[in-house]
C-alpha atoms as a PDB file:
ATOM      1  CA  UNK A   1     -15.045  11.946  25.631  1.00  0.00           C
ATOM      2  CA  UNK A   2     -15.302  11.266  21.862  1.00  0.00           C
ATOM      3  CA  UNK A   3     -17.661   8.610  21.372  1.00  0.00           C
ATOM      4  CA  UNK A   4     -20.464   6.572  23.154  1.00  0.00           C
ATOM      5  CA  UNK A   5     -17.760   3.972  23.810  1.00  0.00           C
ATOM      6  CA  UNK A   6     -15.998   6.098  25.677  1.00  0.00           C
ATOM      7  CA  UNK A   7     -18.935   6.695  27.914  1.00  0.00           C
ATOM      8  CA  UNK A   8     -19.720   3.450  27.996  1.00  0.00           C
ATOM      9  CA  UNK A   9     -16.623   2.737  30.044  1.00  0.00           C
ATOM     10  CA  UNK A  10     -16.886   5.666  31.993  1.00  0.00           C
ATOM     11  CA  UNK A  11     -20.159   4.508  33.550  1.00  0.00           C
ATOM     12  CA  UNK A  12     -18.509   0.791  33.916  1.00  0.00           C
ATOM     13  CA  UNK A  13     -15.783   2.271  36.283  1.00  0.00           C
ATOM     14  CA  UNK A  14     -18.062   4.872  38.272  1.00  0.00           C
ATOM     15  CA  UNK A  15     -20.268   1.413  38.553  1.00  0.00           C
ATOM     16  CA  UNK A  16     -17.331  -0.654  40.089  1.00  0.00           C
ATOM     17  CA  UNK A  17     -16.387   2.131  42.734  1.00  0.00           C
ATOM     18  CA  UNK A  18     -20.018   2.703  43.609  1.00  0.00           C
ATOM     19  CA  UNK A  19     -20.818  -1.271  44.016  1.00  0.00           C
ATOM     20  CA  UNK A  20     -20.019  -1.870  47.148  1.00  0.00           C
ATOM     21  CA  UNK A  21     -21.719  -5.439  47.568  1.00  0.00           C
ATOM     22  CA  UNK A  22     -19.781  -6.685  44.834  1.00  0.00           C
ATOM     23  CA  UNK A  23     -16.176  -8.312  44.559  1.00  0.00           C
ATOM     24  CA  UNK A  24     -13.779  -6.205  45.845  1.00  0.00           C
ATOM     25  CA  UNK A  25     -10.372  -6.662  46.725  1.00  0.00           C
ATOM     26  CA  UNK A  26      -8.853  -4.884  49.876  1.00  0.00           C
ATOM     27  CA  UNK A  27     -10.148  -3.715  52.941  1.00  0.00           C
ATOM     28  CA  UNK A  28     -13.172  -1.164  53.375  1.00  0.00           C
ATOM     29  CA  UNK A  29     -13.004   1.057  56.162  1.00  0.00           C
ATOM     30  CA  UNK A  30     -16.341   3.205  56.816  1.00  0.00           C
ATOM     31  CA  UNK A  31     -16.896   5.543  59.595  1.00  0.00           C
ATOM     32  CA  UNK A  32     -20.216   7.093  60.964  1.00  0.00           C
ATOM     33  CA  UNK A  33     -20.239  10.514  59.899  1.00  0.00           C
ATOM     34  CA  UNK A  34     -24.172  11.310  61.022  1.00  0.00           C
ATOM     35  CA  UNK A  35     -24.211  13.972  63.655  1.00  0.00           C
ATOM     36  CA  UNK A  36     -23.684  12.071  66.410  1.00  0.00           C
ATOM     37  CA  UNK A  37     -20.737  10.668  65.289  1.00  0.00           C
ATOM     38  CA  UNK A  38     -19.953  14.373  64.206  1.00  0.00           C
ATOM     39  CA  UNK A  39     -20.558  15.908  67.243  1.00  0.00           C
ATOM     40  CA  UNK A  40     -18.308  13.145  69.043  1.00  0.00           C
ATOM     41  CA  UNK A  41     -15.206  13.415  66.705  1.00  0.00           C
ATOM     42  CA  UNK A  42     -15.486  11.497  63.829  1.00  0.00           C
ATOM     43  CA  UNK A  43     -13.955  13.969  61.110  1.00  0.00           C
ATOM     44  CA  UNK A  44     -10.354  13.791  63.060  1.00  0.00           C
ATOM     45  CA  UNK A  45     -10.666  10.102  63.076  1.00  0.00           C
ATOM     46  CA  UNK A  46     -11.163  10.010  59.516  1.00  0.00           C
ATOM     47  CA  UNK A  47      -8.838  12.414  58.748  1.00  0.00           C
ATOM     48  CA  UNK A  48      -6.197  10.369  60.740  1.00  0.00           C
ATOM     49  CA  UNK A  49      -6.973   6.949  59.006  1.00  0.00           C
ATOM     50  CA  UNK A  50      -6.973   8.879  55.478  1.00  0.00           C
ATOM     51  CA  UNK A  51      -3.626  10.320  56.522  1.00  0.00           C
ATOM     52  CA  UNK A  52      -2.269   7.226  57.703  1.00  0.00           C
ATOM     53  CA  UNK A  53      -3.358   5.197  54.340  1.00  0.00           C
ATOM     54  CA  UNK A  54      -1.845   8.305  52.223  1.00  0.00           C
ATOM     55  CA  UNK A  55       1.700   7.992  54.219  1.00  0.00           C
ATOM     56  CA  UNK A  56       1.897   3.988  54.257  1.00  0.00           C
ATOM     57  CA  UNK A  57       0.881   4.265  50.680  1.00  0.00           C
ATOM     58  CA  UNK A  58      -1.693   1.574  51.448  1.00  0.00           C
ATOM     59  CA  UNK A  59      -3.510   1.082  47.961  1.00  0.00           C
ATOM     60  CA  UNK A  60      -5.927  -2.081  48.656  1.00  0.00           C
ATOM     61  CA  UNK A  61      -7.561   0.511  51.440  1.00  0.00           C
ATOM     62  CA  UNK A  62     -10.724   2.123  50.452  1.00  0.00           C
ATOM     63  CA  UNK A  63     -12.245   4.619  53.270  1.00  0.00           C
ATOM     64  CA  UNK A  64     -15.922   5.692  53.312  1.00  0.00           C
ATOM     65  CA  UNK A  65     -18.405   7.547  54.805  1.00  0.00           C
ATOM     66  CA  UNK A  66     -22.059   6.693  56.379  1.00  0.00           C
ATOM     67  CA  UNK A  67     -24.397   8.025  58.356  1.00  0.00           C
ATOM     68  CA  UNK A  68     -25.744   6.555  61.647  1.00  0.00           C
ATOM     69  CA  UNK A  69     -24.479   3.636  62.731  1.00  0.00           C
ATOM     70  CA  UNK A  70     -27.275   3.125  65.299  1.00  0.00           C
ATOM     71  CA  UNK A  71     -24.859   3.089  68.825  1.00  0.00           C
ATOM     72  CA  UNK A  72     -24.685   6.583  69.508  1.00  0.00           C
ATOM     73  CA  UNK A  73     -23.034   6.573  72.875  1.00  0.00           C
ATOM     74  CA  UNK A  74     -20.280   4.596  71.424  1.00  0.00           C
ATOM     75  CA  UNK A  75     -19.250   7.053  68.683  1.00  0.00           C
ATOM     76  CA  UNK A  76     -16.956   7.459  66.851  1.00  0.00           C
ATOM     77  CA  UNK A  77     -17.935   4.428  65.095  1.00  0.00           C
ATOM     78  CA  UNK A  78     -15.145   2.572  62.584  1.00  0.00           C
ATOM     79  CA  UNK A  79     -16.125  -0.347  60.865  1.00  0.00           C
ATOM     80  CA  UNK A  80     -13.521  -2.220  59.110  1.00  0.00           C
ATOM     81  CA  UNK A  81     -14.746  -4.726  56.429  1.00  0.00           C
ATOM     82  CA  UNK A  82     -12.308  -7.498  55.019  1.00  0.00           C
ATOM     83  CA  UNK A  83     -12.314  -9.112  51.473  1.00  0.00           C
ATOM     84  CA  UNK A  84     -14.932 -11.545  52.700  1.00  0.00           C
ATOM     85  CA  UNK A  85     -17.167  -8.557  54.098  1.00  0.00           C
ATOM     86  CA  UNK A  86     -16.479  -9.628  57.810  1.00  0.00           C
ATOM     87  CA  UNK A  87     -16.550  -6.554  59.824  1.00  0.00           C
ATOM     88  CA  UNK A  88     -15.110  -5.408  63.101  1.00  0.00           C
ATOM     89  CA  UNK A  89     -16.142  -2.347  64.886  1.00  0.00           C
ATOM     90  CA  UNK A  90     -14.234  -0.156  66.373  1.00  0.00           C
ATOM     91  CA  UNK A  91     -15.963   2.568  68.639  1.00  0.00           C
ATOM     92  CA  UNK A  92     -15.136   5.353  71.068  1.00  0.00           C
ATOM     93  CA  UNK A  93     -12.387   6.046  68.229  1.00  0.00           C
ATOM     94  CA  UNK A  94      -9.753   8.713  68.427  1.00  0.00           C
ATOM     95  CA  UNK A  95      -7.308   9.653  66.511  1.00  0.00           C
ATOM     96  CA  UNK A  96      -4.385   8.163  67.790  1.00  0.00           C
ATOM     97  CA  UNK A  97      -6.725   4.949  68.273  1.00  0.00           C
ATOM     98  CA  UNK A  98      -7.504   5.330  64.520  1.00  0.00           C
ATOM     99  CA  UNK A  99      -4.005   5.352  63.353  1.00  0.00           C
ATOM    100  CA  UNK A 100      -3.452   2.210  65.862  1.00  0.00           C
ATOM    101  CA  UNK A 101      -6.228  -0.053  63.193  1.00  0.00           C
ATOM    102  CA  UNK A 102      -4.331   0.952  60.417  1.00  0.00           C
ATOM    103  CA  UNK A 103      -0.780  -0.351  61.944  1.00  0.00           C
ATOM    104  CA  UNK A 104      -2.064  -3.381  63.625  1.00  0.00           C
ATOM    105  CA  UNK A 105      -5.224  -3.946  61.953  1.00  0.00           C
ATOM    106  CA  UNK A 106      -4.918  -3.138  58.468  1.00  0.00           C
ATOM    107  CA  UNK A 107      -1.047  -3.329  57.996  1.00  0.00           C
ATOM    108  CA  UNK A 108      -0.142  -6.466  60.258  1.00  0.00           C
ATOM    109  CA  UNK A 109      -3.889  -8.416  60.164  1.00  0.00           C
ATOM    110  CA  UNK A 110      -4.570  -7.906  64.542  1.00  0.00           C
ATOM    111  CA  UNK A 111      -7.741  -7.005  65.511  1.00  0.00           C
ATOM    112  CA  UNK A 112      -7.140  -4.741  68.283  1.00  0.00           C
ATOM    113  CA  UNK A 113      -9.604  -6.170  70.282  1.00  0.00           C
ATOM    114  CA  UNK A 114      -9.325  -3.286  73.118  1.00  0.00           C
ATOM    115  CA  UNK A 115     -11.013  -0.718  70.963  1.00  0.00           C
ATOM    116  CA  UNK A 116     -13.995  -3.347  69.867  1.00  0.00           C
ATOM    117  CA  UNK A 117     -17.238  -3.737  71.699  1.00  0.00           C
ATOM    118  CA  UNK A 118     -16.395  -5.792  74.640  1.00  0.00           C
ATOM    119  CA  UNK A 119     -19.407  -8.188  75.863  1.00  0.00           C
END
């Protein structure tokens, strides 16, 4: 960094990645990493959907963290927000289940309504 310009746009892209109300294009994928979630598995699921993104090369794919979701006895938790921030939750996620969103879901556009909430 040589000048204030410089920083200037360094803050304007840390801005964009941290603003996650604003226009984004892509999918958003966020699963509940409080201790419940935790305790019930969520770091392999989220290690399978990073893994999955990396080897499809899926670049419109952003995956986050958060921490309780509020459902605890349906954890692992996925939520999986489109352009238009519509979401779909996913719960009692595995790892193979997690690698399942990304092909149907997030590669071919099919909710796999099996792994949803079912009322």
């Amino acid at each position: 960094m040589k000048s204030l310009a410089d920083l200037a746009k360094l803050r304007e892209e840390a801005l964009k990645k941290v603003n996650i109300r604003g226009e984004r294009k892509g999918k958003r994928i966020v699963v509940g990493m409080a201790t419940c979630g935790i305790a019930a598995g969520a770091r392999p699921v989220l290690n399978a959907l990073v893994e999955e993104i990396s080897k499809r090369n899926l670049q419109d794919v952003e995956v986050a963290q958060t921490g309780c979701i509020g459902v605890c006895k349906l954890e692992p938790i996925v939520e999986v927000y489109d352009e238009n921030n519509e979401k779909v939750t996913y719960v009692e996620m595995t790892p193979e289940k997690a690698q399942k969103v990304i092909v149907d879901h997030i590669v071919n556009g099919q909710i796999v309504a099996e792994y949803t909430i079912q009322e």
